[in-house]
Protein backbone atom coordinates (compact mmCIF):
# COMPACT_ATOMS: atom_id res chain seq x y z
CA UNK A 1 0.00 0.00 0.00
CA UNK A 2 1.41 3.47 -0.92
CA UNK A 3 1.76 5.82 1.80
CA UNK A 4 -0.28 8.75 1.98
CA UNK A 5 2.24 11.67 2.79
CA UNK A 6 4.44 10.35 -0.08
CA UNK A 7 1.17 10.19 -2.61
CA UNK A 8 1.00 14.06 -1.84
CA UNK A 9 5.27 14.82 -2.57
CA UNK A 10 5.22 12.83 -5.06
CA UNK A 11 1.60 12.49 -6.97
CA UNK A 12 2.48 13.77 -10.41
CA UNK A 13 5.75 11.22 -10.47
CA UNK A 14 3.60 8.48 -9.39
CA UNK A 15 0.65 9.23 -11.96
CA UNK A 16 3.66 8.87 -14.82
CA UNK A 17 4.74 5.79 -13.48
CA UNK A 18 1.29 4.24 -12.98
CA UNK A 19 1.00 4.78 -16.59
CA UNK A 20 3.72 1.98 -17.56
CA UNK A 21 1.11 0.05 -16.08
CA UNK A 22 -1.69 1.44 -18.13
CA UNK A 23 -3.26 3.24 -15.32
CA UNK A 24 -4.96 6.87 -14.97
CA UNK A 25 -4.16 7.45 -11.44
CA UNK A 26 -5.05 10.91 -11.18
CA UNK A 27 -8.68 11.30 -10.47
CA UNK A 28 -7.71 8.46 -7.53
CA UNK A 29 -4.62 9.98 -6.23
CA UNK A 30 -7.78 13.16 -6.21
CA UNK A 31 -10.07 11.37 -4.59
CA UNK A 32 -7.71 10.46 -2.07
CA UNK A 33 -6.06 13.49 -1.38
CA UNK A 34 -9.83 15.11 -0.80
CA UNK A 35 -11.16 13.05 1.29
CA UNK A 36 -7.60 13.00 3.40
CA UNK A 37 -8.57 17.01 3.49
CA UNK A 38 -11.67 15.96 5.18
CA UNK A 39 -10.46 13.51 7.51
CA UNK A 40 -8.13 16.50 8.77
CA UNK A 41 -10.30 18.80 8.78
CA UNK A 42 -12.41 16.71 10.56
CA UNK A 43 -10.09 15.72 13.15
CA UNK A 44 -9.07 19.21 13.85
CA UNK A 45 -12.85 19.79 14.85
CA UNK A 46 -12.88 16.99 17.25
CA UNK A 47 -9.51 18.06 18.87
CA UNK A 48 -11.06 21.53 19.31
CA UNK A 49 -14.41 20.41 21.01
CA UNK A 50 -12.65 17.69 23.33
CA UNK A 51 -10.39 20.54 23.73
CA UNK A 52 -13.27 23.11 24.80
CA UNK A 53 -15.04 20.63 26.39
CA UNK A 54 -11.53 20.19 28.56
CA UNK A 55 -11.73 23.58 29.59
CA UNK A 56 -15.17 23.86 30.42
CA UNK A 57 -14.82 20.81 32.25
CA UNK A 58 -12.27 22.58 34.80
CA UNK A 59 -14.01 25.74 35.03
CA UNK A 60 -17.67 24.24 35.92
CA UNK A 61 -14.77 22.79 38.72
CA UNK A 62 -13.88 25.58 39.98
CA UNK A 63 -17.13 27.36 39.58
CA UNK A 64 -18.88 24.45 41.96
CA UNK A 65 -15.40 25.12 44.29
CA UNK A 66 -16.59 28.95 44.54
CA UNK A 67 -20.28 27.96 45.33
CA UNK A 68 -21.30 29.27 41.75
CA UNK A 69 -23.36 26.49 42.06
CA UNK A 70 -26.35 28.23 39.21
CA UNK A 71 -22.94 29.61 36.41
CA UNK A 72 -21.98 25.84 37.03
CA UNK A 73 -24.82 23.89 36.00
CA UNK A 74 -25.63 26.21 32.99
CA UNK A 75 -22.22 25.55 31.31
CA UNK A 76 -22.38 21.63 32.46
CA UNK A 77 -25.57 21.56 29.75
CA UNK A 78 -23.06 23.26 27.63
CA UNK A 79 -20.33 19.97 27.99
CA UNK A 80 -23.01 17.54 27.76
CA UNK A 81 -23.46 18.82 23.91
CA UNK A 82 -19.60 19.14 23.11
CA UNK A 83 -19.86 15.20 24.39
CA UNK A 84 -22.10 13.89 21.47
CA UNK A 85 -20.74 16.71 19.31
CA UNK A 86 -17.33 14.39 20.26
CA UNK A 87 -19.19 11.24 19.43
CA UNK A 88 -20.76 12.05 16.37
CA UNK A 89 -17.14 13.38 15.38
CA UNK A 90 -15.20 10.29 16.07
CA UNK A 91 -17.68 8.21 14.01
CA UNK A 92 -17.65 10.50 11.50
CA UNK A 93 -13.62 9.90 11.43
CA UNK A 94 -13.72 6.34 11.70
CA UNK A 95 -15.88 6.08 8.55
CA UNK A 96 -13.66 8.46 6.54
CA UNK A 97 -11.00 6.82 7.76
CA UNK A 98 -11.82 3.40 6.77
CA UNK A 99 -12.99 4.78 3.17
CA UNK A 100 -9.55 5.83 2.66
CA UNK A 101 -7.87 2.46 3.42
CA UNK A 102 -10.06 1.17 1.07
CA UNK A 103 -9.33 3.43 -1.84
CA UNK A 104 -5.49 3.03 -1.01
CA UNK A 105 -5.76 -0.78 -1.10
CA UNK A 106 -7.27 -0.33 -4.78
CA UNK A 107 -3.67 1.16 -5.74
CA UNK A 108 -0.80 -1.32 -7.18
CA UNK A 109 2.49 -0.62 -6.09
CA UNK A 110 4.77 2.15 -8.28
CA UNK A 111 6.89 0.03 -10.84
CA UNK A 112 10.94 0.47 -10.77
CA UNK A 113 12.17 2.66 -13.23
CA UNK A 114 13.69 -0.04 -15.03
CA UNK A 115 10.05 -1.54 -15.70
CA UNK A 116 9.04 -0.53 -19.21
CA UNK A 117 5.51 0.11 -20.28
CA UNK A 118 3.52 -2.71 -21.66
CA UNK A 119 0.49 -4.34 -22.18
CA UNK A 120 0.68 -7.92 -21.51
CA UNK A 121 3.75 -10.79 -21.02
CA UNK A 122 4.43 -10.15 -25.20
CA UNK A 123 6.03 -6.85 -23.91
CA UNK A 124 8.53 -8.33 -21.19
CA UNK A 125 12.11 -7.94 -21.93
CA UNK A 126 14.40 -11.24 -21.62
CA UNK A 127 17.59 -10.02 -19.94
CA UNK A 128 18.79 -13.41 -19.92
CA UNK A 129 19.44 -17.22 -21.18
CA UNK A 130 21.18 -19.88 -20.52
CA UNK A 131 21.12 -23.25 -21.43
CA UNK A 132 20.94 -25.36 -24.95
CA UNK A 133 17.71 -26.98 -25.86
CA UNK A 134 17.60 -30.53 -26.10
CA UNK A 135 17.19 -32.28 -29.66
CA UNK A 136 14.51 -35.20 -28.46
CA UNK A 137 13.97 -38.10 -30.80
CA UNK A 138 10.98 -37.64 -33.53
CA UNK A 139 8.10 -39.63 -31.48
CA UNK A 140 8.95 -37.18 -27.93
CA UNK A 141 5.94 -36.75 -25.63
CA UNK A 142 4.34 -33.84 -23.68
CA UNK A 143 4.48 -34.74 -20.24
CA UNK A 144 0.62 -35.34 -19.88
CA UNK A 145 1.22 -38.10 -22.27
CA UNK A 146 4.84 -39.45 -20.53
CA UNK A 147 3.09 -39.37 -16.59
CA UNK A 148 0.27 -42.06 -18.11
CA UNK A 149 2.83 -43.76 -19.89
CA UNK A 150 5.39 -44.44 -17.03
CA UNK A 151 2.11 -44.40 -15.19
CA UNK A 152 3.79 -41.57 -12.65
CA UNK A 153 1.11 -38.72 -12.42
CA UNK A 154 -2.77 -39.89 -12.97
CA UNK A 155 -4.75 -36.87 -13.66
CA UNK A 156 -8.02 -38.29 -13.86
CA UNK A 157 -8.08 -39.96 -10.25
CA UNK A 158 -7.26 -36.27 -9.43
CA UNK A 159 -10.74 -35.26 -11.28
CA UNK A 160 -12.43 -38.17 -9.69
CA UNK A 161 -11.46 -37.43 -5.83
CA UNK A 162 -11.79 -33.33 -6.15
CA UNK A 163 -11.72 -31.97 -10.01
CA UNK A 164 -9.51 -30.93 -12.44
CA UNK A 165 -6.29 -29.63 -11.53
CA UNK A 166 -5.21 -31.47 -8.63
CA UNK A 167 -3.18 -34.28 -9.71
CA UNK A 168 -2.05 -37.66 -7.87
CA UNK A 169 0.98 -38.38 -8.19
CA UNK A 170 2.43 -42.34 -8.03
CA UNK A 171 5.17 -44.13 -7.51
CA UNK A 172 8.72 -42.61 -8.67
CA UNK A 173 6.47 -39.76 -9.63
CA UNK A 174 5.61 -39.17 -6.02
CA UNK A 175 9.53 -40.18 -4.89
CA UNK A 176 10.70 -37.31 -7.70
CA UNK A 177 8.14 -34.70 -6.35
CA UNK A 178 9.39 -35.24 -2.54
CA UNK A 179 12.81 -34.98 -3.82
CA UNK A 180 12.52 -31.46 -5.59
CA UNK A 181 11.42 -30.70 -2.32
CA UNK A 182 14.28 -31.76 -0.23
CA UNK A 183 16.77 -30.61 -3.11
CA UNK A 184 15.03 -27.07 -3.22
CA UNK A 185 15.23 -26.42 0.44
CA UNK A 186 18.32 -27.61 0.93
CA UNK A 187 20.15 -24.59 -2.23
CA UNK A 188 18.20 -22.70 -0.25
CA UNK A 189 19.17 -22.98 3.19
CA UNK A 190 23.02 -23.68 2.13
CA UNK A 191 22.63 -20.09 0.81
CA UNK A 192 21.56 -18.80 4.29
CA UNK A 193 17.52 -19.07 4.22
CA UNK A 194 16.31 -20.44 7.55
CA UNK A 195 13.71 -22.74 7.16
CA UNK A 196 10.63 -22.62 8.12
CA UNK A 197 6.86 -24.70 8.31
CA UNK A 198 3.83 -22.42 8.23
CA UNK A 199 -0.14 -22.76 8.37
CA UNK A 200 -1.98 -23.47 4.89
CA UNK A 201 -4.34 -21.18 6.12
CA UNK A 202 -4.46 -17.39 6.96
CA UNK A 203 -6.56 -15.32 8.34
CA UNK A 204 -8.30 -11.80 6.49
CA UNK A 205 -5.60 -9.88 8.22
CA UNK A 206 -2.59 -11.67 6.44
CA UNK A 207 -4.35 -11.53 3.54
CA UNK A 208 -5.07 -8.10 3.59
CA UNK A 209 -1.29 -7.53 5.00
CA UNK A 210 0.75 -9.10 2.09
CA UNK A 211 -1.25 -8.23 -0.77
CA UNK A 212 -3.76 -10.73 -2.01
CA UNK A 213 -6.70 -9.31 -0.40
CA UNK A 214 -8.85 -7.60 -1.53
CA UNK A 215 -6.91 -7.72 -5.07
CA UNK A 216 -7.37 -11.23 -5.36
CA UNK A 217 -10.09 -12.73 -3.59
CA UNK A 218 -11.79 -14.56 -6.15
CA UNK A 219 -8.70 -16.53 -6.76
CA UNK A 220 -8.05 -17.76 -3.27
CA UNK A 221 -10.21 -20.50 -1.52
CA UNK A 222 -12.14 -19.35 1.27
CA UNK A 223 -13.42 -21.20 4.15
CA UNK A 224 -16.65 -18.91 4.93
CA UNK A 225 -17.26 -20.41 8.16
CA UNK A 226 -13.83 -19.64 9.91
CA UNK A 227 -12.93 -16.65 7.99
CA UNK A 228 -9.98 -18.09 6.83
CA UNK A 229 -8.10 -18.20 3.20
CA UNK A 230 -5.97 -21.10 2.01
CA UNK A 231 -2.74 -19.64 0.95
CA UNK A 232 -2.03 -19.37 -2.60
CA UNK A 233 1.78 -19.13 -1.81
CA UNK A 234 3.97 -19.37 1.07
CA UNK A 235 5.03 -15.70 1.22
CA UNK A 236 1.53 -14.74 2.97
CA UNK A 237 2.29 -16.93 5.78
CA UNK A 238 5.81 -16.22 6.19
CA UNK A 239 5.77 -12.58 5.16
CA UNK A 240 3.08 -11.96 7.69
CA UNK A 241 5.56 -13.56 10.54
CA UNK A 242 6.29 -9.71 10.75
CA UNK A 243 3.32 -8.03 11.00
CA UNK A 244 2.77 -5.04 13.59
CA UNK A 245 6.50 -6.15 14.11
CA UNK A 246 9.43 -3.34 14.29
CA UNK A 247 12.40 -5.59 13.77
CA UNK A 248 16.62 -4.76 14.86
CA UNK A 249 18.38 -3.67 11.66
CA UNK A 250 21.37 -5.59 12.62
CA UNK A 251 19.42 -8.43 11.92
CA UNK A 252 19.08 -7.63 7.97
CA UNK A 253 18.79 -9.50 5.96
CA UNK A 254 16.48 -11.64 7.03
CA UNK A 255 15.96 -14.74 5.16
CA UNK A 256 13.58 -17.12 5.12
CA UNK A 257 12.64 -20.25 3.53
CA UNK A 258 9.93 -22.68 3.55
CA UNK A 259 7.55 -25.52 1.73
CA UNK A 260 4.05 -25.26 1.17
CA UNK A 261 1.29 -26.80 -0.75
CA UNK A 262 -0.22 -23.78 -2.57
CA UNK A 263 -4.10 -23.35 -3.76
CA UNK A 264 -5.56 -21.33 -6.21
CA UNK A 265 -9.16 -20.62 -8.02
CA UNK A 266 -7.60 -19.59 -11.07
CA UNK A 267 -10.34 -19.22 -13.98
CA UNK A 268 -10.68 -22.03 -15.99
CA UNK A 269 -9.38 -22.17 -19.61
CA UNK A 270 -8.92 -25.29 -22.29
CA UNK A 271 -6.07 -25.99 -24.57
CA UNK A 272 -2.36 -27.27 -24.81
CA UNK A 273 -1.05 -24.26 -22.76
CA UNK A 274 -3.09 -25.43 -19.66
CA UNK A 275 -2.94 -29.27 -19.64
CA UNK A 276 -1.49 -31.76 -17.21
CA UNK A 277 0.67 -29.50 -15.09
CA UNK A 278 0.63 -26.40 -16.83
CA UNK A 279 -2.01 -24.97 -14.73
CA UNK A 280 -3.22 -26.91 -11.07
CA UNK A 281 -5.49 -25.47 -8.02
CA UNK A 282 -3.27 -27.21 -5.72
CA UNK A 283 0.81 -27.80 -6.33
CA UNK A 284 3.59 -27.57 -4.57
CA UNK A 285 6.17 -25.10 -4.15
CA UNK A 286 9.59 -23.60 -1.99
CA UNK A 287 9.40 -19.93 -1.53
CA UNK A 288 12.33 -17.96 -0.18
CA UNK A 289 11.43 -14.64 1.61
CA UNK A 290 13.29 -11.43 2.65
CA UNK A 291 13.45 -8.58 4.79
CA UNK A 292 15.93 -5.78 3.92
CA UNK A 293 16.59 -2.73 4.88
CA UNK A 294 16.11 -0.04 1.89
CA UNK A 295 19.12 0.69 0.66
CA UNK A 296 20.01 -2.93 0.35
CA UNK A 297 16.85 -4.59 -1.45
CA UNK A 298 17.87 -4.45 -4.90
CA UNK A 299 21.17 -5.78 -4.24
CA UNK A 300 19.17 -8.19 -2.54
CA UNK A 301 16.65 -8.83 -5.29
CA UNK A 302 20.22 -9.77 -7.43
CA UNK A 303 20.92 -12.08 -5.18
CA UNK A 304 17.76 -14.09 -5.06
CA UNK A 305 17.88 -13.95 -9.66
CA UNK A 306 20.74 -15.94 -9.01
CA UNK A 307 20.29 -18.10 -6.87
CA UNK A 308 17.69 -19.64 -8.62
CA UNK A 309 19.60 -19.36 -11.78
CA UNK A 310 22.68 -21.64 -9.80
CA UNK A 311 19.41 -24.37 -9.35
CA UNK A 312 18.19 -24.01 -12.77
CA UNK A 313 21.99 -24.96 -13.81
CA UNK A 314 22.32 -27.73 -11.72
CA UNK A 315 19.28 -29.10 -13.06
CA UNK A 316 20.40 -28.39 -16.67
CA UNK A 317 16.96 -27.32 -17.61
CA UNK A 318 17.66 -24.78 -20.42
CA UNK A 319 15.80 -21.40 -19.11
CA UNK A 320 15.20 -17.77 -19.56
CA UNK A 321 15.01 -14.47 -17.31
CA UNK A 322 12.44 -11.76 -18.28
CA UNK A 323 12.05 -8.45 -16.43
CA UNK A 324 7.71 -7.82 -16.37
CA UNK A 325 6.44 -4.62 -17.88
CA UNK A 326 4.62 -2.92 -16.44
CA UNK A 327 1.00 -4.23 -17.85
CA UNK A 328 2.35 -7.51 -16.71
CA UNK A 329 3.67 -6.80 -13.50
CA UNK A 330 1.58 -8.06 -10.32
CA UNK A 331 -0.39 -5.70 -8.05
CA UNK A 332 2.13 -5.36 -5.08
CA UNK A 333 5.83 -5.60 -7.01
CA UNK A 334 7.55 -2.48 -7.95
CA UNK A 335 10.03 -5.13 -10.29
CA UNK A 336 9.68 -8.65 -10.63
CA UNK A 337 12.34 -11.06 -12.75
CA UNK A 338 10.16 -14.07 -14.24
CA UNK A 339 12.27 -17.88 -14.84
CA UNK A 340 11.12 -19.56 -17.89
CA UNK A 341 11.91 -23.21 -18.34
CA UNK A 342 12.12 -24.46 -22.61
CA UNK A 343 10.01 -27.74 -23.19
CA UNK A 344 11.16 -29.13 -25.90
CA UNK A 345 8.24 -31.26 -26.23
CA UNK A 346 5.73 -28.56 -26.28
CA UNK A 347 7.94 -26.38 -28.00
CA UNK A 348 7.40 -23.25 -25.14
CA UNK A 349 8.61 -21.48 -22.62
CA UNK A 350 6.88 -22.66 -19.04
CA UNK A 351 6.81 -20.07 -16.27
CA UNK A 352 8.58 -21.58 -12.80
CA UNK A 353 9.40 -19.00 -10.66
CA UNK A 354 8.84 -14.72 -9.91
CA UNK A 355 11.29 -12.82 -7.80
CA UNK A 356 10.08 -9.59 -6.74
CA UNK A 357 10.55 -6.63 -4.66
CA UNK A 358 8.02 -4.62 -2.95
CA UNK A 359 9.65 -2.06 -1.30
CA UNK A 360 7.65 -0.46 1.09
CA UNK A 361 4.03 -1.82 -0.40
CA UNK A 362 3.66 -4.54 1.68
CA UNK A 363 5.94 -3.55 4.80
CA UNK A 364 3.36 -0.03 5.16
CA UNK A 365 0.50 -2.44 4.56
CA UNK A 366 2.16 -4.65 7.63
CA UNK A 367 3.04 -2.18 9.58
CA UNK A 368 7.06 -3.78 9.45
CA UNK A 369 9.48 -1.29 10.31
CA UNK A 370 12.98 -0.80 12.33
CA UNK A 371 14.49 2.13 13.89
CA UNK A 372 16.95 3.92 12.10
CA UNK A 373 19.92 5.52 12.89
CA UNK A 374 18.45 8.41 14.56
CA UNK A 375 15.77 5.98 16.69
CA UNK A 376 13.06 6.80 14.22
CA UNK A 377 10.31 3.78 12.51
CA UNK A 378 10.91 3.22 9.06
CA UNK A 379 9.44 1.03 6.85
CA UNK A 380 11.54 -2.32 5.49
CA UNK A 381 11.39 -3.70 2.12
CA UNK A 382 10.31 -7.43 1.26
CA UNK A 383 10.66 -9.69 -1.05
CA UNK A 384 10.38 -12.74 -2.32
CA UNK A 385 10.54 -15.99 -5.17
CA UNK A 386 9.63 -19.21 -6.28
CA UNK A 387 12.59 -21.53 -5.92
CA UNK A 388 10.43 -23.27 -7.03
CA UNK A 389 7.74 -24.04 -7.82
CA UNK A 390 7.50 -27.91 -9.19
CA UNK A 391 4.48 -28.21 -11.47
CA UNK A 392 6.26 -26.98 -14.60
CA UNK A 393 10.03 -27.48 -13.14
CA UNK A 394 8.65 -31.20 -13.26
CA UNK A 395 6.83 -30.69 -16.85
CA UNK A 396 10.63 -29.40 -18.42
CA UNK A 397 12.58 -32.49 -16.37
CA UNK A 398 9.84 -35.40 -17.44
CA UNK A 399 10.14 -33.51 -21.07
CA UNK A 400 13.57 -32.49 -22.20
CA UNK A 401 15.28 -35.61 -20.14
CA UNK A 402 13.22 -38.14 -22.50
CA UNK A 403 14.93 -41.06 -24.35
CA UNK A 404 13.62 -43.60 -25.97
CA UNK A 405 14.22 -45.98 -23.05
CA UNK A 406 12.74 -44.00 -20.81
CA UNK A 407 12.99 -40.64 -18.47
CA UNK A 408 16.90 -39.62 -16.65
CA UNK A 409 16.83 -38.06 -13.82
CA UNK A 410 18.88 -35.05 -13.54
CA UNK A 411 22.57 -35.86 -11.58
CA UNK A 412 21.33 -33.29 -9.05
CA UNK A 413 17.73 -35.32 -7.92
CA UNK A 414 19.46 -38.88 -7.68
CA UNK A 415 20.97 -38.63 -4.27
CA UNK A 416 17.03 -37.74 -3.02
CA UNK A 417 15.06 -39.63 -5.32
CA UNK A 418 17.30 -42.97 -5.28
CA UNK A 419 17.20 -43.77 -8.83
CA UNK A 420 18.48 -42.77 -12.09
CA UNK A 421 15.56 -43.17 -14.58
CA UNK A 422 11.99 -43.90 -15.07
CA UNK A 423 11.42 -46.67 -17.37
């Protein structure tokens, strides 16, 4: 969430750079800024009666201490209206002031200014690639195709216990799934992440804290009955570890990593680009999270691109980097790096992971800050990434390790999965 004092320094800079992302900000950033006018002005009233109301108070004291007994009463009638004058006041702040939470949670977060404007994903720039594409044999398989052949992954048990998109997954399928796992955590706490187990559920006020809510509530499932969300992605849990927290800035950077299964309502859609693991409502995936102080989060955010570029190369899965334009850019990241795995079979790039920083957007919304230098609350910058996410990481391994005797496991996997191919 932006911050209000630096919507009025900075409006005009922020309504340009809302544009990358195709947005007329102004009449908002208006609408805010008016009704901020009124909440002041409104709050200025109430001071001044519970002020007046302060003073009379003291007098009708020493008016009843001087036996003006008659002067007394007269002005306590007075106090008694300041009193629901005060009342009527405060509710009229609390409305105001919940209005304007609402209309700043309607804002996405200003892009970097190394995000370029753009419509959709066919205006991100690639920034990097690394890797050389397999040559499979002429009869290669999707990996839909290669799970019911090695019988590994049955889709349609999934659709007969819950629905589409959630898979089961059998056998060395299950064995290879458990050992991304393992292999993902451990690159990630080798490179300093702690790790970490968290709730599949949240409640509205992690939600609302790291971004998701209310911007994407019809994609997360919702359990009506306890007011609770199941998480779409381990950052909300994690992230909202800090929450109404102000943390020691000797303890940047804090790094955390964890596994989670993750569940989403994303809209339905038929087609090559969405079968077998391309798209699920449940998967699995290893998030790694940060807290930085600001002048350190885009080193950080380097850091992180990496990282997961050092897994992607052990796994010797050819891949991409793209930085997100702005049309393409999600609600709370000022810049976000997307990984793109090639399958050969499909003859596409597969999205597997998004690094992002948020500056300030979710840290103001969480109320995360540390004391600076001078003793004074500031707020921290987050981030975080997918490293990784296994649906599609799994899609490129079953597809560009295919022979015609059956599926190798990458060097890196057979210490955790205990066996070198899938035959």
């Amino acid at each position: 969430m932006l911050q209000l004092s630096q919507i009025r320094e900075h409006k005009a800079n922020y309504i340009i750079a809302l544009k990358k992302r195709n947005i007329d900000a102004a009449p908002h950033f208006d609408q805010i800024i008016k009704l901020d006018e009124h909440r002041r002005a409104t709050q200025t009233e109430l001071d001044n009666t519970l002020a007046t109301s302060n003073s009379l108070s003291k007098e009708i004291g020493q008016l009843f201490k001087t036996g003006k007994v008659a002067e007394a009463n007269a002005m306590k009638a007075k106090t008694v209206e300041l009193k629901e004058s005060s009342k009527n006041l405060g509710e009229q702040l609390n409305v105001i002031a919940d209005q304007l939470q609402e209309l700043l949670y309607q804002i996405p977060n200003i892009p970097h200014e190394s995000v370029a404007k753009g419509s959709s994903d066919t205006d991100n720039e690639e920034v990097f690639k690394e890797g050389a594409i397999p040559k499979l044999m002429q009869n290669a398989l999707p990996h839909w195709e290669l799970a019911k052949k090695y019988d590994i992954i049955d889709f349609e048990l999934g659709v007969k216990i819950t629905g589409a998109g959630f898979p089961v997954y059998k056998g060395k399928g299950a064995r290879l799934q458990r050992a991304l796992i393992a292999y993902f955590l451990d690159k990630n706490t080798q490179a300093g992440y702690t790790e970490i187990q968290v709730p599949h559920l949240v409640n509205e006020a992690s939600g609302y804290g790291t971004g998701q809510l209310p911007d994407k509530e019809g994609q997360m499932y919702h359990v009506q009955a306890d007011n609770l969300y199941l998480i779409p992605t381990a950052e909300v849990p994690v992230t909202n570890i800090f929450r109404d927290e102000i943390v020691n800035k000797d303890e940047f950077p804090i790094k955390y990593t964890g596994y989670t299964p993750c569940f989403r309502r994303e809209a339905g859609s038929y087609g090559a680009h969405v079968r077998g693991l391309n798209r699920l409502h449940q998967f699995d995936k290893v998030e790694i999270v940060r807290v930085e102080h600001p002048e350190h989060s885009y080193q950080a955010l380097d850091e992180m691109v990496e990282h997961v570029k050092s897994i992607l190369r052990e796994l010797e899965l050819p891949y991409r980097v793209l930085r997100l334009c702005g049309g393409d850019l999600g609600f709370t990241s000022a810049l976000t790096y997307d990984f793109e795995v090639f399958s050969t079979a499909q003859d596409r790039w597969l999205e597997i992971s998004s690094v992002s920083n948020f500056e300030t957007f979710q840290a103001n919304r969480l109320k995360l800050r540390f004391k600076d230098e001078n003793g004074k609350n500031q707020l921290a910058h987050t981030l975080n990434g997918s490293a990784l996410a296994l649906p599609r990481v799994l899609a490129g391994i079953l597809e560009n390790y295919q022979t015609e005797k059956g599926i190798q496991v990458p060097k890196a996997l057979v210490p955790y999965c205990g066996f070198e191919f899938i035959d």
